[in-house]
PDB file of N, CA and C in Angstrom:
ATOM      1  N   UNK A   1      13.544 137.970 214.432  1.00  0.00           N
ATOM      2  CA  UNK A   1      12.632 138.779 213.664  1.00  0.00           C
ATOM      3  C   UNK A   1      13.427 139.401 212.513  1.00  0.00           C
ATOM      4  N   UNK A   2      12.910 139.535 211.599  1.00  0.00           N
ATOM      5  CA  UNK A   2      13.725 140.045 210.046  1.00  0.00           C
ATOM      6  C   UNK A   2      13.556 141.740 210.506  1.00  0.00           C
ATOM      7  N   UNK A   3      14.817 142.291 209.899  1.00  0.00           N
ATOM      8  CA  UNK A   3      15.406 143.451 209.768  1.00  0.00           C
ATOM      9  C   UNK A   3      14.589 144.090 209.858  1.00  0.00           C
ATOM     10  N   UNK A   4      13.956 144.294 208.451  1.00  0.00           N
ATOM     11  CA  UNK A   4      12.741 144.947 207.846  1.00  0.00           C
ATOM     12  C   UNK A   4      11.723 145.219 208.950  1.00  0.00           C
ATOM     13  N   UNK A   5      10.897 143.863 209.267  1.00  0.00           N
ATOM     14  CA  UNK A   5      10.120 144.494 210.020  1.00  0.00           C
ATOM     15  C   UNK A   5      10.514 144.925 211.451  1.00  0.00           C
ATOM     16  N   UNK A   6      11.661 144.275 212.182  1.00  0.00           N
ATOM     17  CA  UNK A   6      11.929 145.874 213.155  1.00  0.00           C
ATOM     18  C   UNK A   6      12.056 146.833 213.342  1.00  0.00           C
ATOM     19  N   UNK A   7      12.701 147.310 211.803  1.00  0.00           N
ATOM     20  CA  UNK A   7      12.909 148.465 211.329  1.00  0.00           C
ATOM     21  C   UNK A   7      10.938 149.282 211.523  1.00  0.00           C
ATOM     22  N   UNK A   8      10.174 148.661 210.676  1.00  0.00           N
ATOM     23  CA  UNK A   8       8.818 149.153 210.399  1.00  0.00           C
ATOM     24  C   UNK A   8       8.817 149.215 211.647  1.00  0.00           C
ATOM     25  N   UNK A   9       8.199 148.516 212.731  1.00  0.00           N
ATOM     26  CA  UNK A   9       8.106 148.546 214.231  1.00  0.00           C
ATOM     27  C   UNK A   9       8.478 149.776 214.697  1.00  0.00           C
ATOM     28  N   UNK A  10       9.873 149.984 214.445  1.00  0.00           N
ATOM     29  CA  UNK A  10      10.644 151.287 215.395  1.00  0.00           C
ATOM     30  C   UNK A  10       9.942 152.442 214.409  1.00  0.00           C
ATOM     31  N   UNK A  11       9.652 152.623 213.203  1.00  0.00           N
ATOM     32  CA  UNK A  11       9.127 154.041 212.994  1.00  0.00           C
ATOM     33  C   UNK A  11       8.295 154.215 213.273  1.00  0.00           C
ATOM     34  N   UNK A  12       7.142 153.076 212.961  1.00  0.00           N
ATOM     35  CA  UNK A  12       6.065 153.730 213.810  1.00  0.00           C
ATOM     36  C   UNK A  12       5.803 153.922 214.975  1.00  0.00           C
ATOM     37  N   UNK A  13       6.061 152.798 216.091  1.00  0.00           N
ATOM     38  CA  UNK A  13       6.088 153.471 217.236  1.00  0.00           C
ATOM     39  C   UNK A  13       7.070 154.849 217.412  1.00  0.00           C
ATOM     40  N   UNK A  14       7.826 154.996 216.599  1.00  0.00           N
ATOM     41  CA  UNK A  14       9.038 156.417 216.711  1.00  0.00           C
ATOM     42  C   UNK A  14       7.928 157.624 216.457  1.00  0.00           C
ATOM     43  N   UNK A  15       6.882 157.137 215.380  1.00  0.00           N
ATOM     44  CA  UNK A  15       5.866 158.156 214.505  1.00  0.00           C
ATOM     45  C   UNK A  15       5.108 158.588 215.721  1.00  0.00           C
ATOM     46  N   UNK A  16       4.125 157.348 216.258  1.00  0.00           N
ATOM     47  CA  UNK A  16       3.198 157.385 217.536  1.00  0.00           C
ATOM     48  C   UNK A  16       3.489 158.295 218.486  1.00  0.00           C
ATOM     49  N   UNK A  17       5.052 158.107 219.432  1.00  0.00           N
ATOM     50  CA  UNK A  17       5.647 158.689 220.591  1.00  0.00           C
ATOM     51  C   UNK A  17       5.452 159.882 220.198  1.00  0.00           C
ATOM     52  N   UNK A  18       5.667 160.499 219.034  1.00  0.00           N
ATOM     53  CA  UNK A  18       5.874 161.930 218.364  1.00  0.00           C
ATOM     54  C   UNK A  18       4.314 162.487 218.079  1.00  0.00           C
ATOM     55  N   UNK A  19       3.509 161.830 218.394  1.00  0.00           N
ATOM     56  CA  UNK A  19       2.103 162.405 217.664  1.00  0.00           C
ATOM     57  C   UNK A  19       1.700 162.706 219.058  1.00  0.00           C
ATOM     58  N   UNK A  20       1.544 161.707 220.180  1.00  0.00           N
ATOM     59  CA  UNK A  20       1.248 161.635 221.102  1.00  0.00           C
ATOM     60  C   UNK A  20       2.140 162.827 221.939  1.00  0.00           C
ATOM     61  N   UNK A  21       3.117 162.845 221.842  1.00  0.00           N
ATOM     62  CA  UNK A  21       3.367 163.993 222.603  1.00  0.00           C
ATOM     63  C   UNK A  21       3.586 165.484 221.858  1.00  0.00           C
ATOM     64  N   UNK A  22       2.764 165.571 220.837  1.00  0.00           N
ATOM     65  CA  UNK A  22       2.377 166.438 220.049  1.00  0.00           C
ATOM     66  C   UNK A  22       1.258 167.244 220.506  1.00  0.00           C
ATOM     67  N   UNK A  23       0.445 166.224 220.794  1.00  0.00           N
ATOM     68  CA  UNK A  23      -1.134 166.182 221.265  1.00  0.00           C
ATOM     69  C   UNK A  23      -1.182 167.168 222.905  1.00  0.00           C
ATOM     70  N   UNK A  24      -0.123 165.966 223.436  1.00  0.00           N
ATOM     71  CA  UNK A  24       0.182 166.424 224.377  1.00  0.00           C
ATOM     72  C   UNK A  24       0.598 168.327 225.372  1.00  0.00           C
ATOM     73  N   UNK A  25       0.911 168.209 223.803  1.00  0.00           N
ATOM     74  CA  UNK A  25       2.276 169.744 223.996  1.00  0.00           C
ATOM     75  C   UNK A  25       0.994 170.866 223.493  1.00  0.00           C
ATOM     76  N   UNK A  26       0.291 170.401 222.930  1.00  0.00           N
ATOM     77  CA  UNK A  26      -0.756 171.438 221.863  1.00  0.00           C
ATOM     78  C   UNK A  26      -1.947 171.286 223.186  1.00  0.00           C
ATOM     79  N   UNK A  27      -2.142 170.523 224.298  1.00  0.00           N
ATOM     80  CA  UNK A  27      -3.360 170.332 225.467  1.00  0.00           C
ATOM     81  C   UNK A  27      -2.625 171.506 226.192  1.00  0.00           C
ATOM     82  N   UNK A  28      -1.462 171.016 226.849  1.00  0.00           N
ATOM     83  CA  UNK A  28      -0.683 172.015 227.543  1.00  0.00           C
ATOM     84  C   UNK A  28      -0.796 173.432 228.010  1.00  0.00           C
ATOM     85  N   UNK A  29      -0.936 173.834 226.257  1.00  0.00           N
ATOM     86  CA  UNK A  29      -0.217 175.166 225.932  1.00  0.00           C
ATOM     87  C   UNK A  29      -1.853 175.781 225.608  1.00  0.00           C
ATOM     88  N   UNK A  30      -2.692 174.925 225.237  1.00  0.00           N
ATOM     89  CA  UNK A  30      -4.345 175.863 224.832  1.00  0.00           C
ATOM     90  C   UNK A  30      -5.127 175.786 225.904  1.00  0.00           C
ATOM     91  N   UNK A  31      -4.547 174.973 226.744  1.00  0.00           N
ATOM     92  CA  UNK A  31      -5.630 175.362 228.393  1.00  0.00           C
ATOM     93  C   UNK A  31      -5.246 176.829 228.742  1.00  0.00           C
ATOM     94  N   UNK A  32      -6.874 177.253 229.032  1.00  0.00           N
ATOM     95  CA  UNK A  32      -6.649 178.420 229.706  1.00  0.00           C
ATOM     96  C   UNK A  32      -6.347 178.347 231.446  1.00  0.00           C
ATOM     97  N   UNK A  33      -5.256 179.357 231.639  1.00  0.00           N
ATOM     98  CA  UNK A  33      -4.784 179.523 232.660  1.00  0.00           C
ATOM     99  C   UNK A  33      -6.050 179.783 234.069  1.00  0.00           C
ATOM    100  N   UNK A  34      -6.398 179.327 235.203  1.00  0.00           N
ATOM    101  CA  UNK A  34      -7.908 179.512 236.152  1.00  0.00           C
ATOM    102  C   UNK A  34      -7.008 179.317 237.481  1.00  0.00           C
ATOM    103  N   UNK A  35      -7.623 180.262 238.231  1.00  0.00           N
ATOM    104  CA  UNK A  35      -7.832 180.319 239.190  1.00  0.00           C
ATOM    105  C   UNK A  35      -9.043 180.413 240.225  1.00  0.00           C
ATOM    106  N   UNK A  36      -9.165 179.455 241.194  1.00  0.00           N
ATOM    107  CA  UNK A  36     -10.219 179.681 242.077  1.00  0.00           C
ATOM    108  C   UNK A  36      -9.739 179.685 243.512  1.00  0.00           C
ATOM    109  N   UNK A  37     -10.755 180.870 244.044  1.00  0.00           N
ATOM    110  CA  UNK A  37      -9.918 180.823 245.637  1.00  0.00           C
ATOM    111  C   UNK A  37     -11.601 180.958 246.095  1.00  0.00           C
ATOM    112  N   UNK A  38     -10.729 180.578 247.963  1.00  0.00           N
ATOM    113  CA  UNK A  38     -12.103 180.723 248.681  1.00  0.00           C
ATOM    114  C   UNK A  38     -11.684 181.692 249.685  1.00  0.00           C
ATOM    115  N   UNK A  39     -12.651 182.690 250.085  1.00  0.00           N
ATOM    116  CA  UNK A  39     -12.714 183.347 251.071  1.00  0.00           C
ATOM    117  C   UNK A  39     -13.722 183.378 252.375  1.00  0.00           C
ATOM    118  N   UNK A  40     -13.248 182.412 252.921  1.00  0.00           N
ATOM    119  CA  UNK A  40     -14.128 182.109 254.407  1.00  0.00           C
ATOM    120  C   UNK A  40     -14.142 182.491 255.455  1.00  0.00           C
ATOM    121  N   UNK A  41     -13.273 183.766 255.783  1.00  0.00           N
ATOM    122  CA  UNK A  41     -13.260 184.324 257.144  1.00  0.00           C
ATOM    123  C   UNK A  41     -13.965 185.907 256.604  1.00  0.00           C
ATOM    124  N   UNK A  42     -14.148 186.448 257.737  1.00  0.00           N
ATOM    125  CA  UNK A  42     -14.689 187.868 257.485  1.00  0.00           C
ATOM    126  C   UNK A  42     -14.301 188.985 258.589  1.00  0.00           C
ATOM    127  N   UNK A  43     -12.875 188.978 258.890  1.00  0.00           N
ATOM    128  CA  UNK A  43     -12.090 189.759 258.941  1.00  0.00           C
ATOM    129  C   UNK A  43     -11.363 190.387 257.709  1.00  0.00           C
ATOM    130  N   UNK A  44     -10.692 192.285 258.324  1.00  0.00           N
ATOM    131  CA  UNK A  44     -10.162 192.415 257.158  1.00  0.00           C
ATOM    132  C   UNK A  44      -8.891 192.008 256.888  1.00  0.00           C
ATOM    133  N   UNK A  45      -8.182 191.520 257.504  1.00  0.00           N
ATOM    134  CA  UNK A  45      -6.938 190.740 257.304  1.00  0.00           C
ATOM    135  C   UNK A  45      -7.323 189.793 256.670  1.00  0.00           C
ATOM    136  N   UNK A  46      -7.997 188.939 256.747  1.00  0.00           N
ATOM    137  CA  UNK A  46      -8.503 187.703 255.991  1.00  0.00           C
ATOM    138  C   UNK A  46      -8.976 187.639 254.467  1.00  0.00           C
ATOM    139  N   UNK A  47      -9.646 189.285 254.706  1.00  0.00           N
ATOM    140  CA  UNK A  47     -10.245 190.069 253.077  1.00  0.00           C
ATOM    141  C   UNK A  47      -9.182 190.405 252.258  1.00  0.00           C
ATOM    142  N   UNK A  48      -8.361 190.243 252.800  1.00  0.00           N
ATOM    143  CA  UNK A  48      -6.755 190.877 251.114  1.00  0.00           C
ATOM    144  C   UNK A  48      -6.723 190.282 250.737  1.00  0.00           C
ATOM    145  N   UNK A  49      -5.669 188.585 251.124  1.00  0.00           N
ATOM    146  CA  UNK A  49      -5.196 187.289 250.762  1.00  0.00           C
ATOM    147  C   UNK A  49      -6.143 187.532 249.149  1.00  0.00           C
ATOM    148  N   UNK A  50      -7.257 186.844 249.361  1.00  0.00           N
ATOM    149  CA  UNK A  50      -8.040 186.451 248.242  1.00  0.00           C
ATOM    150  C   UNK A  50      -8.302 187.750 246.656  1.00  0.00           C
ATOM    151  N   UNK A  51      -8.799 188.723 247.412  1.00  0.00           N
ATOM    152  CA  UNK A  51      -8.745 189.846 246.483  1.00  0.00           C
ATOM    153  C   UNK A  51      -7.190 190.097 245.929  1.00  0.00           C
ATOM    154  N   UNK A  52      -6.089 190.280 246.555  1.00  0.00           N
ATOM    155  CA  UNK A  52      -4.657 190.704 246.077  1.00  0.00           C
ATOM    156  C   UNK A  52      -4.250 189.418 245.613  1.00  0.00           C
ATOM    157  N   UNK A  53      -4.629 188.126 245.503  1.00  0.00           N
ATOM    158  CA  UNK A  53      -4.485 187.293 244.626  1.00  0.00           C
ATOM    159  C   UNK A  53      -4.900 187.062 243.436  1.00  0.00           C
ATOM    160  N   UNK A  54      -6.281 187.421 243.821  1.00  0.00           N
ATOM    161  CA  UNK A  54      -7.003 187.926 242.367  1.00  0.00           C
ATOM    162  C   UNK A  54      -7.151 188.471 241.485  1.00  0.00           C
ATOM    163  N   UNK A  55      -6.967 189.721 241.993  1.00  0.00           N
ATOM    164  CA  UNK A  55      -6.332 191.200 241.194  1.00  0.00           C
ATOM    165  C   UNK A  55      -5.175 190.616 240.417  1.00  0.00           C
ATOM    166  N   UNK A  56      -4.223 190.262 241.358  1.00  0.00           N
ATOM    167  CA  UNK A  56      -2.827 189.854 240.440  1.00  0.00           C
ATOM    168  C   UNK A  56      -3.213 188.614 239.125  1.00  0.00           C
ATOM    169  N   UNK A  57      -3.728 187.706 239.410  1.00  0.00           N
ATOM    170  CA  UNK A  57      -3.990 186.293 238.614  1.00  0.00           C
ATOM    171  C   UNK A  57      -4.487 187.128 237.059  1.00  0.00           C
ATOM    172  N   UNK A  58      -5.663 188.031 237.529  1.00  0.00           N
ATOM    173  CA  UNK A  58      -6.472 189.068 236.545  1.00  0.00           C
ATOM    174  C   UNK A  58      -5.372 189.864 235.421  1.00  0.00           C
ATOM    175  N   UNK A  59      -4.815 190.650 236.184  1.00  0.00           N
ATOM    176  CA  UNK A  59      -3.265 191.222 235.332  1.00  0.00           C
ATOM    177  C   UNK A  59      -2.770 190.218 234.800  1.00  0.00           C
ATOM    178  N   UNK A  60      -2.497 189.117 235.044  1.00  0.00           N
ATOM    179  CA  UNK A  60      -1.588 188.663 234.322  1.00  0.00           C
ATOM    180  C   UNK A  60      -2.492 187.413 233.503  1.00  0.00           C
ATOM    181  N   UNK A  61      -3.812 187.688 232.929  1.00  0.00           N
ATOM    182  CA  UNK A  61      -4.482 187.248 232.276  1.00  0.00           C
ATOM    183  C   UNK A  61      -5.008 186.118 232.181  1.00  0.00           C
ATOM    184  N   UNK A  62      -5.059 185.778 233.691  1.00  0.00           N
ATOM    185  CA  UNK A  62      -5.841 184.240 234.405  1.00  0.00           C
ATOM    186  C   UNK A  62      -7.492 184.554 234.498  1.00  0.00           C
ATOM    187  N   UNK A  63      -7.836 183.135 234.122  1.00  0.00           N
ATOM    188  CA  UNK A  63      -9.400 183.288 234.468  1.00  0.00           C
ATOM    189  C   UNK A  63      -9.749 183.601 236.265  1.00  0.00           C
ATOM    190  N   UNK A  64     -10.173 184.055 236.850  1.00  0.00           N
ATOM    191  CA  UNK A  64     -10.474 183.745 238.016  1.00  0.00           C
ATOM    192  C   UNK A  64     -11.809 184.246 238.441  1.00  0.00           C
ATOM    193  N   UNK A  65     -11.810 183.220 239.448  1.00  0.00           N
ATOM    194  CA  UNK A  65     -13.211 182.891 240.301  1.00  0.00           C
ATOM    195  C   UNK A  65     -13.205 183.339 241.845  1.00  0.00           C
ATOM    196  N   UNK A  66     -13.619 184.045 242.831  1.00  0.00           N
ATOM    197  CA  UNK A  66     -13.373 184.107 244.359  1.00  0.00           C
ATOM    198  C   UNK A  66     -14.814 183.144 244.923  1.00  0.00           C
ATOM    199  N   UNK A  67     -14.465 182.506 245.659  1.00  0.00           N
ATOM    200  CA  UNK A  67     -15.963 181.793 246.224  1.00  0.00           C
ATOM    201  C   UNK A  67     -15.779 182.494 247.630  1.00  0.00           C
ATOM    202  N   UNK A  68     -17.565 183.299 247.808  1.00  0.00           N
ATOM    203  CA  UNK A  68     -17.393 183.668 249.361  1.00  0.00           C
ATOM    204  C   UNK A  68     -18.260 182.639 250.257  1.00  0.00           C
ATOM    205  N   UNK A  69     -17.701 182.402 251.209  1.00  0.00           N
ATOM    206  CA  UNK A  69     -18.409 181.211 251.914  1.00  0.00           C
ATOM    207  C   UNK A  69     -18.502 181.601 253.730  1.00  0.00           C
ATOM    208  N   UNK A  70     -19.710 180.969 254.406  1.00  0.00           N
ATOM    209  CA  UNK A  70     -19.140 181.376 255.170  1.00  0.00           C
ATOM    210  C   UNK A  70     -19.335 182.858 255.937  1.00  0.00           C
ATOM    211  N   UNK A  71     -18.572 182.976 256.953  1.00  0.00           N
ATOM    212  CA  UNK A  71     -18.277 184.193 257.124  1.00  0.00           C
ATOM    213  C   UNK A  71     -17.208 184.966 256.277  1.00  0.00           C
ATOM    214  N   UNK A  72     -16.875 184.619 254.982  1.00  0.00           N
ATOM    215  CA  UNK A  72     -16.506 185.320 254.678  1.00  0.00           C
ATOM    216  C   UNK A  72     -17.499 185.926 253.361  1.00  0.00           C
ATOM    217  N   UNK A  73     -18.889 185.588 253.498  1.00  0.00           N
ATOM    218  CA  UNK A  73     -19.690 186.639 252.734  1.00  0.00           C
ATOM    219  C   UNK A  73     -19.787 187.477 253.058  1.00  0.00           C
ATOM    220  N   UNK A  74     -19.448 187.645 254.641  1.00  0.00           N
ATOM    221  CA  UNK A  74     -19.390 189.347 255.292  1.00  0.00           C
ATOM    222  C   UNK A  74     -18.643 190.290 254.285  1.00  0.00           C
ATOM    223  N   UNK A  75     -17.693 189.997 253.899  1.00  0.00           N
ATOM    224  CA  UNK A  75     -16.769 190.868 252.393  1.00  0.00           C
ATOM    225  C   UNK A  75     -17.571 191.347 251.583  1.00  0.00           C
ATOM    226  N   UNK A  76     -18.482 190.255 251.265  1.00  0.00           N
ATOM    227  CA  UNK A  76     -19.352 191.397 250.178  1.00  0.00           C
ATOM    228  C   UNK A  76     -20.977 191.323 250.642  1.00  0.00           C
ATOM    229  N   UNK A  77     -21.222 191.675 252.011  1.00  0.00           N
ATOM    230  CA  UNK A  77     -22.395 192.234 252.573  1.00  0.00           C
ATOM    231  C   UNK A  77     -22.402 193.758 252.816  1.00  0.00           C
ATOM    232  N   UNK A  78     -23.338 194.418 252.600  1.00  0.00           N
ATOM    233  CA  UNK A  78     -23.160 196.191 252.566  1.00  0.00           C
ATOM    234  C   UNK A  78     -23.426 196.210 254.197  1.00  0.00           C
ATOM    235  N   UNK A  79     -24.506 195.451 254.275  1.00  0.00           N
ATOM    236  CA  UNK A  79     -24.689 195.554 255.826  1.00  0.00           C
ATOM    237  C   UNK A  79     -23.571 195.160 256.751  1.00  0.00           C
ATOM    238  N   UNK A  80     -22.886 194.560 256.265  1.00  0.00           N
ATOM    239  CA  UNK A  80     -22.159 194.121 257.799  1.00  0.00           C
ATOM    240  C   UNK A  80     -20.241 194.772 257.186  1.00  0.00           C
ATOM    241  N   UNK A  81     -19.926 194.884 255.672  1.00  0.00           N
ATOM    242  CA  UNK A  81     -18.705 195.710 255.215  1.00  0.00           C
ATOM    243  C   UNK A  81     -18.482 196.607 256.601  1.00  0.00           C
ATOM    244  N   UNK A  82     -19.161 197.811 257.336  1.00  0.00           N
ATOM    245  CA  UNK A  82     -18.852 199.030 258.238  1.00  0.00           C
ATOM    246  C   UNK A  82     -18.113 198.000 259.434  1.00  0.00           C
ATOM    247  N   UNK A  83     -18.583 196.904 259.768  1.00  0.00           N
ATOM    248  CA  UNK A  83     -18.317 196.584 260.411  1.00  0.00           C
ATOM    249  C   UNK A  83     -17.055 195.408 260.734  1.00  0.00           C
ATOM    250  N   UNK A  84     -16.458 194.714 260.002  1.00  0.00           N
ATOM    251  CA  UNK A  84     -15.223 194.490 259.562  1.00  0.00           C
ATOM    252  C   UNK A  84     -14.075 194.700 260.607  1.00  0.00           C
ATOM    253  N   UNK A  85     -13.672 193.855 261.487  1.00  0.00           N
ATOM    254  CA  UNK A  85     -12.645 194.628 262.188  1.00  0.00           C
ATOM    255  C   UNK A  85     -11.420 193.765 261.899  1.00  0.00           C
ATOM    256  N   UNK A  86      -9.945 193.571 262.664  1.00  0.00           N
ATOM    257  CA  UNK A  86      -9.128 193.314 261.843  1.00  0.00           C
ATOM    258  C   UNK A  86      -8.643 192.351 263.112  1.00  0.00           C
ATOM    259  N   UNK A  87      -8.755 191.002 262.952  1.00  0.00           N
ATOM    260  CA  UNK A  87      -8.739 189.838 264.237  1.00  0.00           C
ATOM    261  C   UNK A  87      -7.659 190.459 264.809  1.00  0.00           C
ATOM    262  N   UNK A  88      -7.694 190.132 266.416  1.00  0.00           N
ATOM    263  CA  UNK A  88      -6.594 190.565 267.578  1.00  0.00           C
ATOM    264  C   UNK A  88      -5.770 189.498 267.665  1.00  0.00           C
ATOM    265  N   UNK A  89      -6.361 187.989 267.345  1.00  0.00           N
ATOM    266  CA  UNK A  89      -5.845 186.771 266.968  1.00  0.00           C
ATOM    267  C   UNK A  89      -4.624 186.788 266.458  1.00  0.00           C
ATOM    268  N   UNK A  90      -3.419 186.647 266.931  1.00  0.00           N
ATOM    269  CA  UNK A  90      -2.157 186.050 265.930  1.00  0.00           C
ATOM    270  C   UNK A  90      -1.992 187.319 265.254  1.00  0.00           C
ATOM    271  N   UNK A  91      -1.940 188.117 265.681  1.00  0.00           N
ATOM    272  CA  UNK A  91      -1.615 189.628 265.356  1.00  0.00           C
ATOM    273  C   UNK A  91      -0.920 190.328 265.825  1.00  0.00           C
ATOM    274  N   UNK A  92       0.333 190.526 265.293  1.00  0.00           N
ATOM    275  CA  UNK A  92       1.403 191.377 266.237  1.00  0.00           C
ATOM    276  C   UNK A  92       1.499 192.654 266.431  1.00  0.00           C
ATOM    277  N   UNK A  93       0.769 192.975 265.408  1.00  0.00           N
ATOM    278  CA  UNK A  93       0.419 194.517 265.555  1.00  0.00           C
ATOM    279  C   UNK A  93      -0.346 195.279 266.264  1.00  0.00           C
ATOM    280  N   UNK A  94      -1.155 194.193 266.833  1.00  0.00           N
ATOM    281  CA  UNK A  94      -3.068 194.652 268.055  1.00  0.00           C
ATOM    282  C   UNK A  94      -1.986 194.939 269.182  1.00  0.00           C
ATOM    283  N   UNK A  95      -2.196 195.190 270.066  1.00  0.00           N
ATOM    284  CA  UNK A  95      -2.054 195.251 271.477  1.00  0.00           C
ATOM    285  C   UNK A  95      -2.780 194.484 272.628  1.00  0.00           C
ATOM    286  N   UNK A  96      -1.824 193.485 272.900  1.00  0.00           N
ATOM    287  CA  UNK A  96      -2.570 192.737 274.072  1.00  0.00           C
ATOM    288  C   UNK A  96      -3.285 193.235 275.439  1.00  0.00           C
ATOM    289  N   UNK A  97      -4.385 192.496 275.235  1.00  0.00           N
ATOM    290  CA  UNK A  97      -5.529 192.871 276.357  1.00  0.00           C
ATOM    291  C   UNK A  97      -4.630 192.585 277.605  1.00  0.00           C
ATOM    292  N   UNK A  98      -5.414 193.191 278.236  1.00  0.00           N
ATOM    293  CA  UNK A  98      -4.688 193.560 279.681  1.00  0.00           C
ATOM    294  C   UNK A  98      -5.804 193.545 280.838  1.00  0.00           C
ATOM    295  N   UNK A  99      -5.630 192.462 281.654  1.00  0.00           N
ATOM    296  CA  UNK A  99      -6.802 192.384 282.290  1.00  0.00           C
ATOM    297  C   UNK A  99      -6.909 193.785 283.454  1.00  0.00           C
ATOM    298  N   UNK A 100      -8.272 194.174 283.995  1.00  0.00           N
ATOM    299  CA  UNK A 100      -8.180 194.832 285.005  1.00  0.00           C
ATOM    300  C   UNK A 100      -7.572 194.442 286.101  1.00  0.00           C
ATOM    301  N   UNK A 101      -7.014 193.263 286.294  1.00  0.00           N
ATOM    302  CA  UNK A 101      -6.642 193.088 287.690  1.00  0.00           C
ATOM    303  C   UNK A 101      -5.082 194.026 287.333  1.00  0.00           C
ATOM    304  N   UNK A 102      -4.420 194.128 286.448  1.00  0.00           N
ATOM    305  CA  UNK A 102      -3.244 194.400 286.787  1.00  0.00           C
ATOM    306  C   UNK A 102      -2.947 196.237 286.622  1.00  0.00           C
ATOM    307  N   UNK A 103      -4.541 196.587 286.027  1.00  0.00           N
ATOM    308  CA  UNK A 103      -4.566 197.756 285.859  1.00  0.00           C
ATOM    309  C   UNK A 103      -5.210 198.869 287.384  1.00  0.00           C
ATOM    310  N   UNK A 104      -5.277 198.224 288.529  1.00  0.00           N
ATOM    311  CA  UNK A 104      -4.952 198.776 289.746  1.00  0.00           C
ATOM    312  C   UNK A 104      -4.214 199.226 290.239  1.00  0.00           C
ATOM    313  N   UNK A 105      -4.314 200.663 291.414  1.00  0.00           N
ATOM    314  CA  UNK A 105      -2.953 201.138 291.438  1.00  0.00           C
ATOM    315  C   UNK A 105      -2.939 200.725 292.850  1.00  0.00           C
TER     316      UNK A 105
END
């Protein structure tokens, strides 16, 4: 192949690579930042995760979305909010049940 046109060849594809990841760099950088979470349980241990993620995403100037699903629309029911307790499940902090048999003297 003559000089010349390899030469032509390599700039423009040299031109292309450079436009294209131009394009690229300018998609990147103008997407807005989103967040979406789901909140499906309706305990209050379960109720932070999503809100203290959110809150934070919010500060630091993310779109965000919470989806309540589930039992975890209990979070934002007025009727059932009073009632909210905080699972005994996988909780090191509850105090394990204790059956009556061992509570005989």
């Amino acid at each position: 192949m003559d000089t010349e046109i390899q030469k032509y060849i390599d700039e423009r594809v040299e031109k292309r690579v450079a436009e294209i990841l131009a394009q690229r760099e300018h998609a990147h950088t103008s997407r807005p930042k989103r967040l979406a979470l789901v909140a499906s349980k309706g305990s209050l241990d379960m109720a932070y995760p999503p809100l203290i993620l959110a809150s934070t995403a919010v500060s630091m100037g993310w779109e965000v979305g919470v989806f309540f699903t589930f039992y975890g629309l209990d979070i934002v029911n007025k009727n059932k909010l009073p009632t909210l307790k905080v699972a005994p499940i996988g909780n090191p902090a509850m105090p394990a049940p204790i059956s009556s048999a061992y509570c005989q003297a």
